[in-house]
C-alpha atoms as a PDB file:
ATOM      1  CA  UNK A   1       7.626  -1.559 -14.258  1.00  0.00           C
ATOM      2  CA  UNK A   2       4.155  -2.291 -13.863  1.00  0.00           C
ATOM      3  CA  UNK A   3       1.962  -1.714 -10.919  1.00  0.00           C
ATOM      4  CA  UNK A   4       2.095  -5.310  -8.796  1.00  0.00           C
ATOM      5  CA  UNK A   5      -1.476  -5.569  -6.933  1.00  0.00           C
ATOM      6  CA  UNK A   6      -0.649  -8.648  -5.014  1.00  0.00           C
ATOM      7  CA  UNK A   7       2.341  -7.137  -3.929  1.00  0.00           C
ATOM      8  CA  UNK A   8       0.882  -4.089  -2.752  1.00  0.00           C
ATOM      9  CA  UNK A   9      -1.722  -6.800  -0.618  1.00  0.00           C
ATOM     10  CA  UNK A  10       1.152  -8.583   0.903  1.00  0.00           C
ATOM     11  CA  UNK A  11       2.672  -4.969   1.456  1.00  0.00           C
ATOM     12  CA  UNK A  12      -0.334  -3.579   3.254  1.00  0.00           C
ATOM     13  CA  UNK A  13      -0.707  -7.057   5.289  1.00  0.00           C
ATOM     14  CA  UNK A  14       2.617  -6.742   6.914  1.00  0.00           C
ATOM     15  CA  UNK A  15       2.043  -2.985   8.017  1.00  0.00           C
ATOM     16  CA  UNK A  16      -1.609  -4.157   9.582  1.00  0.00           C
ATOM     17  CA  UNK A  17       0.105  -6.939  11.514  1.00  0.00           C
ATOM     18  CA  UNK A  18       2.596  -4.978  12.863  1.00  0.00           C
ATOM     19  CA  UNK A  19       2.219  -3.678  16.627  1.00  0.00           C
ATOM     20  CA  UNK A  20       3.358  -0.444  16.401  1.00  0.00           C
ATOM     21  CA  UNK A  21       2.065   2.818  16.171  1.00  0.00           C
ATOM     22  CA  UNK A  22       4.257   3.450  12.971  1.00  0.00           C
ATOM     23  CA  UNK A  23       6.368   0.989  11.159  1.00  0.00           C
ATOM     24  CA  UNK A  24       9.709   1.609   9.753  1.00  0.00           C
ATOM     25  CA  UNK A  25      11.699  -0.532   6.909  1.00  0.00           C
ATOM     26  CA  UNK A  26      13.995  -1.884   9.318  1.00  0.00           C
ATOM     27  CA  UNK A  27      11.898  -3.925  11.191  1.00  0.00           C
ATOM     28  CA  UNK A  28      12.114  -7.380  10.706  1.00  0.00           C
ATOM     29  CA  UNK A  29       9.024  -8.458   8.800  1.00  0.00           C
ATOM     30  CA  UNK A  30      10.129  -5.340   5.981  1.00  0.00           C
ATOM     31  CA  UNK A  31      13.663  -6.437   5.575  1.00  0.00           C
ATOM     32  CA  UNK A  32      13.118  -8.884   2.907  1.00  0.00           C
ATOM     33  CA  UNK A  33      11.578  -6.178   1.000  1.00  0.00           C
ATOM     34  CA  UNK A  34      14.593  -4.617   0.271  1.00  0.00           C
ATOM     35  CA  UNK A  35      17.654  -7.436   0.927  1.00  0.00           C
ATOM     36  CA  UNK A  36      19.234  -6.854  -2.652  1.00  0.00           C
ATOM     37  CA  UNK A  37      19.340  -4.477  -5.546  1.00  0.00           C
ATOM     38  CA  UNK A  38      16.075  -5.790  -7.090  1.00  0.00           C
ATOM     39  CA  UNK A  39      13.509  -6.371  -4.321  1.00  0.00           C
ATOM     40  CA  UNK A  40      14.626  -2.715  -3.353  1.00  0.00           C
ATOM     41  CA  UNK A  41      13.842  -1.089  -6.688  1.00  0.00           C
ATOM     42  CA  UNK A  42      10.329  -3.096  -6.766  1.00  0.00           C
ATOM     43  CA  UNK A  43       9.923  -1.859  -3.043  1.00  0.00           C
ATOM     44  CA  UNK A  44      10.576   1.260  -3.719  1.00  0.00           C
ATOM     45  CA  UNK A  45       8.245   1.705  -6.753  1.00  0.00           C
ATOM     46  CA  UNK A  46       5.481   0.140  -4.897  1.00  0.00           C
ATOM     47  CA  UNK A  47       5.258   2.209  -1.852  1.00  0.00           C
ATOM     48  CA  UNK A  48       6.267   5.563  -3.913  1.00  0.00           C
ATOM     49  CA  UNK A  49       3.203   5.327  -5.776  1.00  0.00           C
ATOM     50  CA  UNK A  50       1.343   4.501  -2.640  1.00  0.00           C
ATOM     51  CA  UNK A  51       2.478   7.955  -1.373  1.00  0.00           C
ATOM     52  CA  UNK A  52       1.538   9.059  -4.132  1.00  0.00           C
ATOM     53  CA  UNK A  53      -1.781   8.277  -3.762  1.00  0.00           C
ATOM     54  CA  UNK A  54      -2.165   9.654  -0.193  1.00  0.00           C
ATOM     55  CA  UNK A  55      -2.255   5.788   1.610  1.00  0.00           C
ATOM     56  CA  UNK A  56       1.508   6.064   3.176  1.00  0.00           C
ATOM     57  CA  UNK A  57       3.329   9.230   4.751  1.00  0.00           C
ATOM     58  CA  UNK A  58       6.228  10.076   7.182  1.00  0.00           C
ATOM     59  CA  UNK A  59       5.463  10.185  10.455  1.00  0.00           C
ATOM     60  CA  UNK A  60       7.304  13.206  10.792  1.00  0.00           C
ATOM     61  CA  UNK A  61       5.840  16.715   9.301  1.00  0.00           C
ATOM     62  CA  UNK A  62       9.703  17.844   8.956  1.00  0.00           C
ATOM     63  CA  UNK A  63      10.942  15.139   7.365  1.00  0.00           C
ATOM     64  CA  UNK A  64       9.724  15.122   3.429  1.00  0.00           C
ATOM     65  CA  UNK A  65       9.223  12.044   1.247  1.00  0.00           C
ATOM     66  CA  UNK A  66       8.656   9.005   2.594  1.00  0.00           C
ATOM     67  CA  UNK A  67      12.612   8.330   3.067  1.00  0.00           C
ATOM     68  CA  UNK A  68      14.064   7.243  -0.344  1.00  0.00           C
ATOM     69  CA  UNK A  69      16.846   8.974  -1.860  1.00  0.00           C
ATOM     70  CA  UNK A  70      17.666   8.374  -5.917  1.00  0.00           C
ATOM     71  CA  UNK A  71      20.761   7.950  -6.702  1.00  0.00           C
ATOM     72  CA  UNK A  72      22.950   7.744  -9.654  1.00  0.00           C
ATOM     73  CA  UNK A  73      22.562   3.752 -11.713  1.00  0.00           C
ATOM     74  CA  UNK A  74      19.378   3.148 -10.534  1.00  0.00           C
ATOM     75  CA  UNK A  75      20.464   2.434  -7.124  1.00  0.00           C
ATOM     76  CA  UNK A  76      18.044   4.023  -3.832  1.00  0.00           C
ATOM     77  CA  UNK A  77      19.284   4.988  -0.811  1.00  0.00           C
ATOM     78  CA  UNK A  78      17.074   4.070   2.109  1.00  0.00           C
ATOM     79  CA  UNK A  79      16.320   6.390   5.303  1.00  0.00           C
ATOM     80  CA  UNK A  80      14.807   4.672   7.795  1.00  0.00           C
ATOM     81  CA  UNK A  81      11.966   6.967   9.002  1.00  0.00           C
ATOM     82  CA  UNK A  82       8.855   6.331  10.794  1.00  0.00           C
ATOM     83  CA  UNK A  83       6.057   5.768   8.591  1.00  0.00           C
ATOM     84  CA  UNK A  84       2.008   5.476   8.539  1.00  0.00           C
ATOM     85  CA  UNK A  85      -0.523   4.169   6.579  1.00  0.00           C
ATOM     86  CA  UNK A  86      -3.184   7.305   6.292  1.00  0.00           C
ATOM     87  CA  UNK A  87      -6.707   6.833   6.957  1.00  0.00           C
ATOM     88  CA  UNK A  88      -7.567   6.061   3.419  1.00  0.00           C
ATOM     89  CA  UNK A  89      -4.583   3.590   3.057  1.00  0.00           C
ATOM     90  CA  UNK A  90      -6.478   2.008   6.086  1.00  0.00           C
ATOM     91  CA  UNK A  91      -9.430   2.011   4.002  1.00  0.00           C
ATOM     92  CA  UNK A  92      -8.193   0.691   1.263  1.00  0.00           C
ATOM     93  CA  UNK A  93      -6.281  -2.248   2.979  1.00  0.00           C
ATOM     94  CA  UNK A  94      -9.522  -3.128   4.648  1.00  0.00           C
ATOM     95  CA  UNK A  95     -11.363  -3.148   1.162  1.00  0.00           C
ATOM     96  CA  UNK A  96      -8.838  -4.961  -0.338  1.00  0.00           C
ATOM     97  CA  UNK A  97      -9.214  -7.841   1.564  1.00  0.00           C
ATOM     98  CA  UNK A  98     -13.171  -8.089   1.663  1.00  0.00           C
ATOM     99  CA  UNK A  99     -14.282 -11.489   0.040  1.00  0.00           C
ATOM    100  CA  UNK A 100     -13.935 -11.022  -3.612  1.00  0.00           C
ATOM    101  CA  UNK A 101     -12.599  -7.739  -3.924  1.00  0.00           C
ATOM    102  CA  UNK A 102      -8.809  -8.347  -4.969  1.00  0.00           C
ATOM    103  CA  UNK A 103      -9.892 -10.934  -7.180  1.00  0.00           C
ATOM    104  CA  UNK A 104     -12.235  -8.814  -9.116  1.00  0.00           C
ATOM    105  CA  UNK A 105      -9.331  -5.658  -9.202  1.00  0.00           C
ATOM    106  CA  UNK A 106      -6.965  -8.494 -10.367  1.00  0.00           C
ATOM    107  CA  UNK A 107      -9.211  -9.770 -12.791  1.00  0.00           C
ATOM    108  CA  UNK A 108     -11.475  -7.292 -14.713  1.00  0.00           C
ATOM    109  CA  UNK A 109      -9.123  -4.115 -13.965  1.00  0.00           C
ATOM    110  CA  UNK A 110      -5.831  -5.567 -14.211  1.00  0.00           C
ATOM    111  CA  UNK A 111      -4.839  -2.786 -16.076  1.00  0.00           C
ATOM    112  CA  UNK A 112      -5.917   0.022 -14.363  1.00  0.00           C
ATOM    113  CA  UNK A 113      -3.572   2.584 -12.919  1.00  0.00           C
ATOM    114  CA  UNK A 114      -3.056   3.146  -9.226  1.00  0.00           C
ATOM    115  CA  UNK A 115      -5.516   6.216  -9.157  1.00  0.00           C
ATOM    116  CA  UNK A 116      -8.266   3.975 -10.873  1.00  0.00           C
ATOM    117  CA  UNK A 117      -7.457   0.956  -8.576  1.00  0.00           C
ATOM    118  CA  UNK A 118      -8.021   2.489  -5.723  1.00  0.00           C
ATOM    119  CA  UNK A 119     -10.894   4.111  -6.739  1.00  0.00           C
ATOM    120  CA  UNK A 120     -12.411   0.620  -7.570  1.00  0.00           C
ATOM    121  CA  UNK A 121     -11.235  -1.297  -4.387  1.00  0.00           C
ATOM    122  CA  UNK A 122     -12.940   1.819  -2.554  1.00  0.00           C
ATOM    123  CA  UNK A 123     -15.802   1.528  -4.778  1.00  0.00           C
ATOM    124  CA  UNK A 124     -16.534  -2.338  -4.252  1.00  0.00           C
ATOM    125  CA  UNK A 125     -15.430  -2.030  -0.441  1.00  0.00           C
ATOM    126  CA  UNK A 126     -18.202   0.616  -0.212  1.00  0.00           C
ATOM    127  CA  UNK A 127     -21.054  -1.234  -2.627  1.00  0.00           C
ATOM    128  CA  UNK A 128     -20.383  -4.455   0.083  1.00  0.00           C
ATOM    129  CA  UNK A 129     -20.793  -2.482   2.813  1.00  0.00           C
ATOM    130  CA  UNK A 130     -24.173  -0.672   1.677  1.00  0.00           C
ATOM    131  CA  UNK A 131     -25.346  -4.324   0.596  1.00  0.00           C
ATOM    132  CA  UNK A 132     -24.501  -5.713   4.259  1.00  0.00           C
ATOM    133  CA  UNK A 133     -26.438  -2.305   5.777  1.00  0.00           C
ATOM    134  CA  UNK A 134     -29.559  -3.093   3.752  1.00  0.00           C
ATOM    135  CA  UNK A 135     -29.287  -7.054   4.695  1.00  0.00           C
ATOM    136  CA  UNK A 136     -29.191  -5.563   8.414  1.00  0.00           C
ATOM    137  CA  UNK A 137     -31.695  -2.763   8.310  1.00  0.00           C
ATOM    138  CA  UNK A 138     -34.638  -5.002   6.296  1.00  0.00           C
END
């Protein structure tokens, strides 16, 4: 399976807009993400390889994983546990939404890895940022 940006976006947009301190899979807004067999498996690689990355974690330093459990046919059993999005996932949700920034990840690094995606949606969030400092500071 390969590495769906957009759906990482839409992903990241629900956990921003949600209210809570933490969010968990059962809320409402998630539950589409995993209502049959094959929205679960694409949930489930999605938000694996953003803990992987560092951007999601369990709320809970006891509890480890971020509440998937493999099972035998493919199939995933789900915990419901609190979970975050880490300072750097906040980062990179915020880049990833600055005005041309998914479009030129989507476009001209489509097939870039998760490491090297992030490191580019970091890299253009920070490069509009600087440019934005020097419009302000001239």
């Amino acid at each position: 399976m390969r590495v769906d940006f957009e759906y990482i976006k839409d992903f990241l947009a629900l956990v921003l807009d949600n209210e809570e301190l933490d969010f968990n899979l059962n809320q409402e807004q998630f539950k589409p993400l995993h209502a049959d067999f094959d929205a679960k498996k694409k949930m489930v690689f999605h938000l694996e390889i953003l803990e992987d990355q560092g951007l999601i974690e369990s709320v809970s330093n006891k509890i480890h994983g971020i509440g998937f459990q493999r099972m035998g046919r493919n199939d995933v059993q789900l915990s419901i546990i609190p979970l975050r999005l880490t300072a750097t996932g906040h980062q990179f949700a915020a880049d990833l939404v600055k005005p041309g920034v998914f479009e030129k990840l989507v476009s001209n690094f489509k097939d870039a890895g998760p490491t090297e995606a992030i490191k580019v949606v970091l890299g253009l969030g920070k490069s509009i940022l600087e440019k934005k400092l020097a419009e302000l500071t001239d």
